[in-house]
Protein backbone atom coordinates (compact mmCIF):
# COMPACT_ATOMS: atom_id res chain seq x y z
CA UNK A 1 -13.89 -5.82 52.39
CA UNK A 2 -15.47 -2.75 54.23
CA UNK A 3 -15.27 0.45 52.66
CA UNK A 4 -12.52 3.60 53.26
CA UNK A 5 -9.40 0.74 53.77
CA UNK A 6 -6.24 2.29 52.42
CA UNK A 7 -4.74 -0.95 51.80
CA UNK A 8 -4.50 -4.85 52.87
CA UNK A 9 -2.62 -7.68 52.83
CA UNK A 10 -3.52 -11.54 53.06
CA UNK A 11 -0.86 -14.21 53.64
CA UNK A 12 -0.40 -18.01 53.92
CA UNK A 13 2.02 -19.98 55.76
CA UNK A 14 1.80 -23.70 55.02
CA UNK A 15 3.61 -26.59 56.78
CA UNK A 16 3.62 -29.70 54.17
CA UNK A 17 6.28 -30.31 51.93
CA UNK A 18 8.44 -27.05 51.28
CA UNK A 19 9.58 -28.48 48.01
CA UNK A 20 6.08 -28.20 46.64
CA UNK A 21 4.87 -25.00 43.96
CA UNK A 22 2.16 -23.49 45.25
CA UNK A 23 0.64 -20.54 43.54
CA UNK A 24 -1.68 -17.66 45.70
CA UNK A 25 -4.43 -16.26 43.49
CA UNK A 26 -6.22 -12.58 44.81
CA UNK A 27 -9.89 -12.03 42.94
CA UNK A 28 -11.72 -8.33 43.24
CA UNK A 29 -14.86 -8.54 43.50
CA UNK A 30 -15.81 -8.10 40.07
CA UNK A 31 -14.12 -11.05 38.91
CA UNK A 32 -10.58 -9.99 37.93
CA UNK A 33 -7.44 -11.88 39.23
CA UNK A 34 -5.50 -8.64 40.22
CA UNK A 35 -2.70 -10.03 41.98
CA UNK A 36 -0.62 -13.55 41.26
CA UNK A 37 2.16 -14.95 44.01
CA UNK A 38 4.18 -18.14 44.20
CA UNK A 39 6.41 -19.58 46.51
CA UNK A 40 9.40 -19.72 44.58
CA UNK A 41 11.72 -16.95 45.81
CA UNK A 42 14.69 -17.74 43.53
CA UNK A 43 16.40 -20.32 41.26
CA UNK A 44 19.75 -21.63 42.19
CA UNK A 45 22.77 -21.87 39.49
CA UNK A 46 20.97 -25.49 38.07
CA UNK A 47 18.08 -24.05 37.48
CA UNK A 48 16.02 -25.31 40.38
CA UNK A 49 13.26 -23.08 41.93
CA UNK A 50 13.90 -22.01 45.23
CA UNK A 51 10.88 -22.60 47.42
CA UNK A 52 9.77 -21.38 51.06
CA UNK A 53 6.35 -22.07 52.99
CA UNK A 54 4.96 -18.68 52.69
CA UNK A 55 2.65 -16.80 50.30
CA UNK A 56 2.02 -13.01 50.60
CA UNK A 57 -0.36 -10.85 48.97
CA UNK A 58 -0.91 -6.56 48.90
CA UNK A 59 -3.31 -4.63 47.49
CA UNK A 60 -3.66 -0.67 47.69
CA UNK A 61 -7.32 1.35 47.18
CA UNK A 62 -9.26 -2.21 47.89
CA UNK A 63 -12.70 -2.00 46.24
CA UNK A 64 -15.15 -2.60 48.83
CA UNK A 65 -17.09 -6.35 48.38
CA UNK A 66 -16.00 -10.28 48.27
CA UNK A 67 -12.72 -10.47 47.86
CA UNK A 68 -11.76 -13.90 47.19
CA UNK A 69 -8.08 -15.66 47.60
CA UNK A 70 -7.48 -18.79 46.48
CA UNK A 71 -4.56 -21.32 46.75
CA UNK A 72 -3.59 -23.71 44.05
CA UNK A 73 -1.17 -26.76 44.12
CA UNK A 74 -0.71 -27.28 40.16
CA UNK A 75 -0.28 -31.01 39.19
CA UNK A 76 1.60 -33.46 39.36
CA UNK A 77 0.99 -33.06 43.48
CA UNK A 78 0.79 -35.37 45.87
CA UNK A 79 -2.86 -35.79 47.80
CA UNK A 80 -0.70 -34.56 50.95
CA UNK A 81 -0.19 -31.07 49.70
CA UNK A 82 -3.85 -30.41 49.20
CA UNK A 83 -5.05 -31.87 52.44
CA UNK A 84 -2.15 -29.95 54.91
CA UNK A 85 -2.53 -27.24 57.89
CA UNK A 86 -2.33 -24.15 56.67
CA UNK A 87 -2.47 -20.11 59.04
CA UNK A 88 -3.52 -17.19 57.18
CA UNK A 89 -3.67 -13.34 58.48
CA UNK A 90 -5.96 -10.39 56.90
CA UNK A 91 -4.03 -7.17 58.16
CA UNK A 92 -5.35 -3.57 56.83
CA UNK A 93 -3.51 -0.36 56.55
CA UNK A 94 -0.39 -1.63 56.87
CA UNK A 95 1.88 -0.84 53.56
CA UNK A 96 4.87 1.46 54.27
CA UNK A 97 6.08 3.91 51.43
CA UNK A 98 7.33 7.05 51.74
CA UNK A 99 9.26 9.34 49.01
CA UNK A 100 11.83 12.10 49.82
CA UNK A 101 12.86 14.98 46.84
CA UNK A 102 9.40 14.79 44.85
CA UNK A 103 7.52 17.53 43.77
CA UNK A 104 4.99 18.17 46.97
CA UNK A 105 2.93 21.56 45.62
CA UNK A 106 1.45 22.16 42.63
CA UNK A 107 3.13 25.33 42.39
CA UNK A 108 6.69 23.45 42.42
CA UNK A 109 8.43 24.09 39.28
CA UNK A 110 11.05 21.52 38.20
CA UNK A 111 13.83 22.99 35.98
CA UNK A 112 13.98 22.17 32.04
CA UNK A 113 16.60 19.59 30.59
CA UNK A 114 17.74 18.72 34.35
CA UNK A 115 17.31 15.75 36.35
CA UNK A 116 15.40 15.45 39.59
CA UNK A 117 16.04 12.92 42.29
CA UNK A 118 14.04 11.32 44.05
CA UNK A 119 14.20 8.36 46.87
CA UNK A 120 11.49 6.02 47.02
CA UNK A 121 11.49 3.85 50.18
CA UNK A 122 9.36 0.66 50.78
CA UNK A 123 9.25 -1.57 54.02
CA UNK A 124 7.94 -5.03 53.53
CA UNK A 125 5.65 -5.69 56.08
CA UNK A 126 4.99 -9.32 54.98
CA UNK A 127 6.09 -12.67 55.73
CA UNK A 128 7.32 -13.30 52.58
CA UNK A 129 10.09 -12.04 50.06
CA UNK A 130 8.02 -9.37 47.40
CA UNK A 131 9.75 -7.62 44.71
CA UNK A 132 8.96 -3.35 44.56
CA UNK A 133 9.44 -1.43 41.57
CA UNK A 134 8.44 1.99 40.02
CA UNK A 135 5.80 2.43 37.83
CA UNK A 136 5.52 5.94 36.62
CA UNK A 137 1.91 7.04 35.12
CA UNK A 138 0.47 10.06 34.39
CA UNK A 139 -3.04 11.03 35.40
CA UNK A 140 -4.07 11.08 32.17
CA UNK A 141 -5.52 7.91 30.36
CA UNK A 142 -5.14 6.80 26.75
CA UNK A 143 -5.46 3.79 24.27
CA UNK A 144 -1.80 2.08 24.28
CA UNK A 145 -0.95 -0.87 21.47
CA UNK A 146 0.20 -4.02 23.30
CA UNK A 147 3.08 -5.77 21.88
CA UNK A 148 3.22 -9.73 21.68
CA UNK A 149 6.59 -11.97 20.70
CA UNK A 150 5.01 -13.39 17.61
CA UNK A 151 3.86 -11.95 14.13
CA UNK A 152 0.54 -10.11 14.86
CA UNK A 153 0.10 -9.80 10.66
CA UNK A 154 -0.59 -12.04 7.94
CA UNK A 155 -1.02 -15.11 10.68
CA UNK A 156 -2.32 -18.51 8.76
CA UNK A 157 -5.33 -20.30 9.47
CA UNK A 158 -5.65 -22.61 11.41
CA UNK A 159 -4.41 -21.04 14.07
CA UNK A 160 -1.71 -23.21 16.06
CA UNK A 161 -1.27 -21.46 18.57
CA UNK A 162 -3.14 -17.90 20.47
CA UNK A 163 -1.19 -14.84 20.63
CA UNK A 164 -0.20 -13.47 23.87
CA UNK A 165 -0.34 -10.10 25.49
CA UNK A 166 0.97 -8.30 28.91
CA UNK A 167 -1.12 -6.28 29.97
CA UNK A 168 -0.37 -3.45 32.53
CA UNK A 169 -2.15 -2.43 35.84
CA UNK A 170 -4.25 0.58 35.88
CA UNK A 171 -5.76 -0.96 32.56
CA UNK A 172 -10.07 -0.24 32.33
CA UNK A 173 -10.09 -2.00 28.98
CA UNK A 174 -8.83 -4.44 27.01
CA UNK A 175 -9.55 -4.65 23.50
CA UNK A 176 -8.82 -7.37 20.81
CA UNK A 177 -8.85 -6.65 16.93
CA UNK A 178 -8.61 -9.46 14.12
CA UNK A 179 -8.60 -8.25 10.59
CA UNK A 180 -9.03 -11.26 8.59
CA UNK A 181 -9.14 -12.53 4.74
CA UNK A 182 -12.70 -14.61 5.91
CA UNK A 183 -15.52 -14.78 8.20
CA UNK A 184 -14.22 -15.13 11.44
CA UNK A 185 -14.39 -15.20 15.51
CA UNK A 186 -11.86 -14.14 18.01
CA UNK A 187 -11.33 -15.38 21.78
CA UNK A 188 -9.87 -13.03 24.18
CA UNK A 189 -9.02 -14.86 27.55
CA UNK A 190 -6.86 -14.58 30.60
CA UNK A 191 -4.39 -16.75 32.11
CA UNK A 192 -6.81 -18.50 33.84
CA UNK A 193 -9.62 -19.08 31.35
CA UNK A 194 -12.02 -16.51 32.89
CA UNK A 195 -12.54 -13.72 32.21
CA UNK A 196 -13.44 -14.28 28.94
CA UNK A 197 -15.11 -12.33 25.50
CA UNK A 198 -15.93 -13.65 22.31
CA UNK A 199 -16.22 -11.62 19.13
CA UNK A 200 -17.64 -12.49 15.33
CA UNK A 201 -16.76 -10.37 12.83
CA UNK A 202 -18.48 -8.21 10.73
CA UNK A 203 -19.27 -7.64 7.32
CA UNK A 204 -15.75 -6.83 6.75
CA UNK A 205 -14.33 -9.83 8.29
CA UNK A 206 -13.42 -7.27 11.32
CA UNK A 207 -13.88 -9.27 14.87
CA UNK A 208 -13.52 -7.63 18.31
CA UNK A 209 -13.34 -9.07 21.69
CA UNK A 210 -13.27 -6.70 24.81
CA UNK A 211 -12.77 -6.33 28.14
CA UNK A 212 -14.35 -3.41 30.87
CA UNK A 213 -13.69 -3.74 34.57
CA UNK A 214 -12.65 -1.32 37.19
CA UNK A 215 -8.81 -2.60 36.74
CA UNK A 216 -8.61 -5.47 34.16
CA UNK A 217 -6.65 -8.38 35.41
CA UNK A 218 -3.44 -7.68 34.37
CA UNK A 219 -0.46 -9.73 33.28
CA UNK A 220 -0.82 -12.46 30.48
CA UNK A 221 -4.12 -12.71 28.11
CA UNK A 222 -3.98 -14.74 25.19
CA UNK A 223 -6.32 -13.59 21.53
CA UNK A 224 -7.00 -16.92 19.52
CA UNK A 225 -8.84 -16.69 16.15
CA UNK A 226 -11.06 -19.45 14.59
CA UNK A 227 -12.70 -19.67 10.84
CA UNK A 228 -16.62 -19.35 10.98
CA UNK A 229 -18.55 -22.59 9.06
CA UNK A 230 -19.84 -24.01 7.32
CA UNK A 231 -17.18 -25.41 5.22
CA UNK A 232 -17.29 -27.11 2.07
CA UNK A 233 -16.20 -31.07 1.78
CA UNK A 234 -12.39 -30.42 0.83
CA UNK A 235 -12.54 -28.46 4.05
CA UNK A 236 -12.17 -24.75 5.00
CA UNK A 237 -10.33 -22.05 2.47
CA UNK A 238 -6.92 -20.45 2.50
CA UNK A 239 -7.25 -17.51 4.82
CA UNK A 240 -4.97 -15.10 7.11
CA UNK A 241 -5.70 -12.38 10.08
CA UNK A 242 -4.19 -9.78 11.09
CA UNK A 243 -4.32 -9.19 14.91
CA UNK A 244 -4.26 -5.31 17.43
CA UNK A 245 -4.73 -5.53 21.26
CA UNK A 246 -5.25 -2.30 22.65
CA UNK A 247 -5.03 -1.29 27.00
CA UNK A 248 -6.80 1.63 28.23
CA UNK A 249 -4.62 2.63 30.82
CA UNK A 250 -3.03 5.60 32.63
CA UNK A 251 -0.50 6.81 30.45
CA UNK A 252 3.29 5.64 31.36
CA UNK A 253 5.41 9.10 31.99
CA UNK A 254 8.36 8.53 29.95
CA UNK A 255 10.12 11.66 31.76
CA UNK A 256 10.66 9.38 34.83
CA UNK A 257 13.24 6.32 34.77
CA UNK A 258 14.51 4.57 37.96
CA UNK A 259 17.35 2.20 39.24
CA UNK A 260 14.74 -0.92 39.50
CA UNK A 261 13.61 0.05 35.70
CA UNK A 262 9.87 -0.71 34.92
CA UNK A 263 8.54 -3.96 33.71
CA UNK A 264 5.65 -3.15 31.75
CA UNK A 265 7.31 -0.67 29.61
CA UNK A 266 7.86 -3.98 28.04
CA UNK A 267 4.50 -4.54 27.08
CA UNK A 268 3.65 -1.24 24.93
CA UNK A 269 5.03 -0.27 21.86
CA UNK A 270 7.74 2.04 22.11
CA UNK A 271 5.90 4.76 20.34
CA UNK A 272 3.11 5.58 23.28
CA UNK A 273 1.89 9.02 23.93
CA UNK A 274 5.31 11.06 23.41
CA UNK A 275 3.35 14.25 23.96
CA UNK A 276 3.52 13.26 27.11
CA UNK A 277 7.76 14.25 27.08
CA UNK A 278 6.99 17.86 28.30
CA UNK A 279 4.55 17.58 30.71
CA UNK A 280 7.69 17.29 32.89
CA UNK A 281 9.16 20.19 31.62
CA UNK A 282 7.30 23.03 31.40
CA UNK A 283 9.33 25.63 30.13
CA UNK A 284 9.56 24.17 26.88
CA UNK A 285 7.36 25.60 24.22
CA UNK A 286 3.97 24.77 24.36
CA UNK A 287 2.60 22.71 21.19
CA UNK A 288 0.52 24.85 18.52
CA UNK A 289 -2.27 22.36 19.41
């Protein structure tokens, strides 16, 4: 990828079965799976996936070096999906977004307590369907918590099953914390197995596993836990962790809402940076502090 591109976009058409899930995988060159497609476009009223023969990938600011994409028919699969004809176009500079009623000075003032409008517009310039959506940041960054479906406290060892995680875009680190009653290690790994950290804990039976790239891979990482041996004959002792993932990220503005909502408000506790309420609104008071 040469330097100064504002953007690019890779697609796949394939021409074997169209019934067949095939995933598109985009790799920076640092190692981190920044962008995941399918070829399932829908799912009909019975619950079957809706499939077409495309795959479509964008990325904006492209770091410059090896970019690698990578196509993946997931088992069971026939040897005929692996082995078919496939075209592929590499296109840069070629997003289309434009905005109408934002803010475009610094010196535009936005009034207190009242809504502003704003139109976002995006032309897919792809071969496949993509789905758009806002996602609102502020320039500043901070340490959000990450929220997972299961219990993150008191969790029994051994460990059936890892704990799971979303984690947003724009994140520069990714942190796992187990607090447990024993000696212990902690796993923190992607989706895809790599990347991957390991962590043993500490005097105080404190583990950490992290994360640092220029964007972390986001979407789903899983933190897994383990007792560290030796153990005695009648096996290992009673013992429980307590888990914390943590995403450096750009700060979510929670002044801005839109019609398509956002889908990794989902993935932060609901109590991120609420300073960040009247940065929108600047008449307000300004805090003591």
């Amino acid at each position: 990828m040469p330097r100064g591109q504002r953007d690019f976009g890779i697609n796949v058409r394939l021409s074997g079965d169209p019934n067949q899930l095939v995933f598109g995988f985009l790799e920076s060159p640092d190692g981190q799976l920044l962008s995941q497609q399918s070829n399932v476009t829908a799912v009909d009223p019975e619950g079957n996936p809706i499939f077409i023969r495309e795959l479509q990938e964008f990325r904006r600011d492209p770091a410059p070096g090896r970019w690698t994409f990578t196509v993946v028919a997931p088992n069971p699969v026939a040897g005929t999906a692996i082995s078919q004809d496939f075209t592929g176009t590499l296109q840069f500079n070629l997003i289309e977004a434009s905005a109408t009623g934002l803010p475009a000075s610094p010196g535009t003032v936005l009034p207190a307590g009242q809504p502003t409008l704003a139109r976002v517009t995006v032309r897919n310039t792809g071969i496949a369907p993509q789905p758009f959506f806002v996602d609102a940041r502020s320039t500043a960054t901070g340490d959000l918590r990450l929220v997972t479906e299961d219990d993150e406290t008191g969790v029994p060892f051994p460990q059936e099953e890892s704990l799971d995680y979303q984690v947003p875009p724009l994140t520069t680190r990714l942190t796992a914390t187990v607090a447990a009653t024993a000696p212990v290690h902690v796993e923190l790994r992607s989706i895809t197995g790599q990347p991957e950290a390991l962590g043993r804990s500490n005097a105080q039976n404190v583990a950490t596993a992290s994360i640092r790239a220029a964007e972390v891979q986001p979407g789903p990482w899983a933190a897994l836990a383990s007792l560290v041996g030796p153990f005695p004959p009648d096996g290992a002792p009673p013992a429980t962790a307590d888990y914390r993932a943590v995403a450096r990220t750009q700060l979510f503005d929670d002044a801005v809402t839109s019609s398509t909502g956002n889908v990794w408000l989902a993935a932060v506790r609901p109590d991120r940076r609420s300073s960040l309420r009247w940065c929108w609104t600047p008449a307000r008071p300004a805090p003591s502090r």
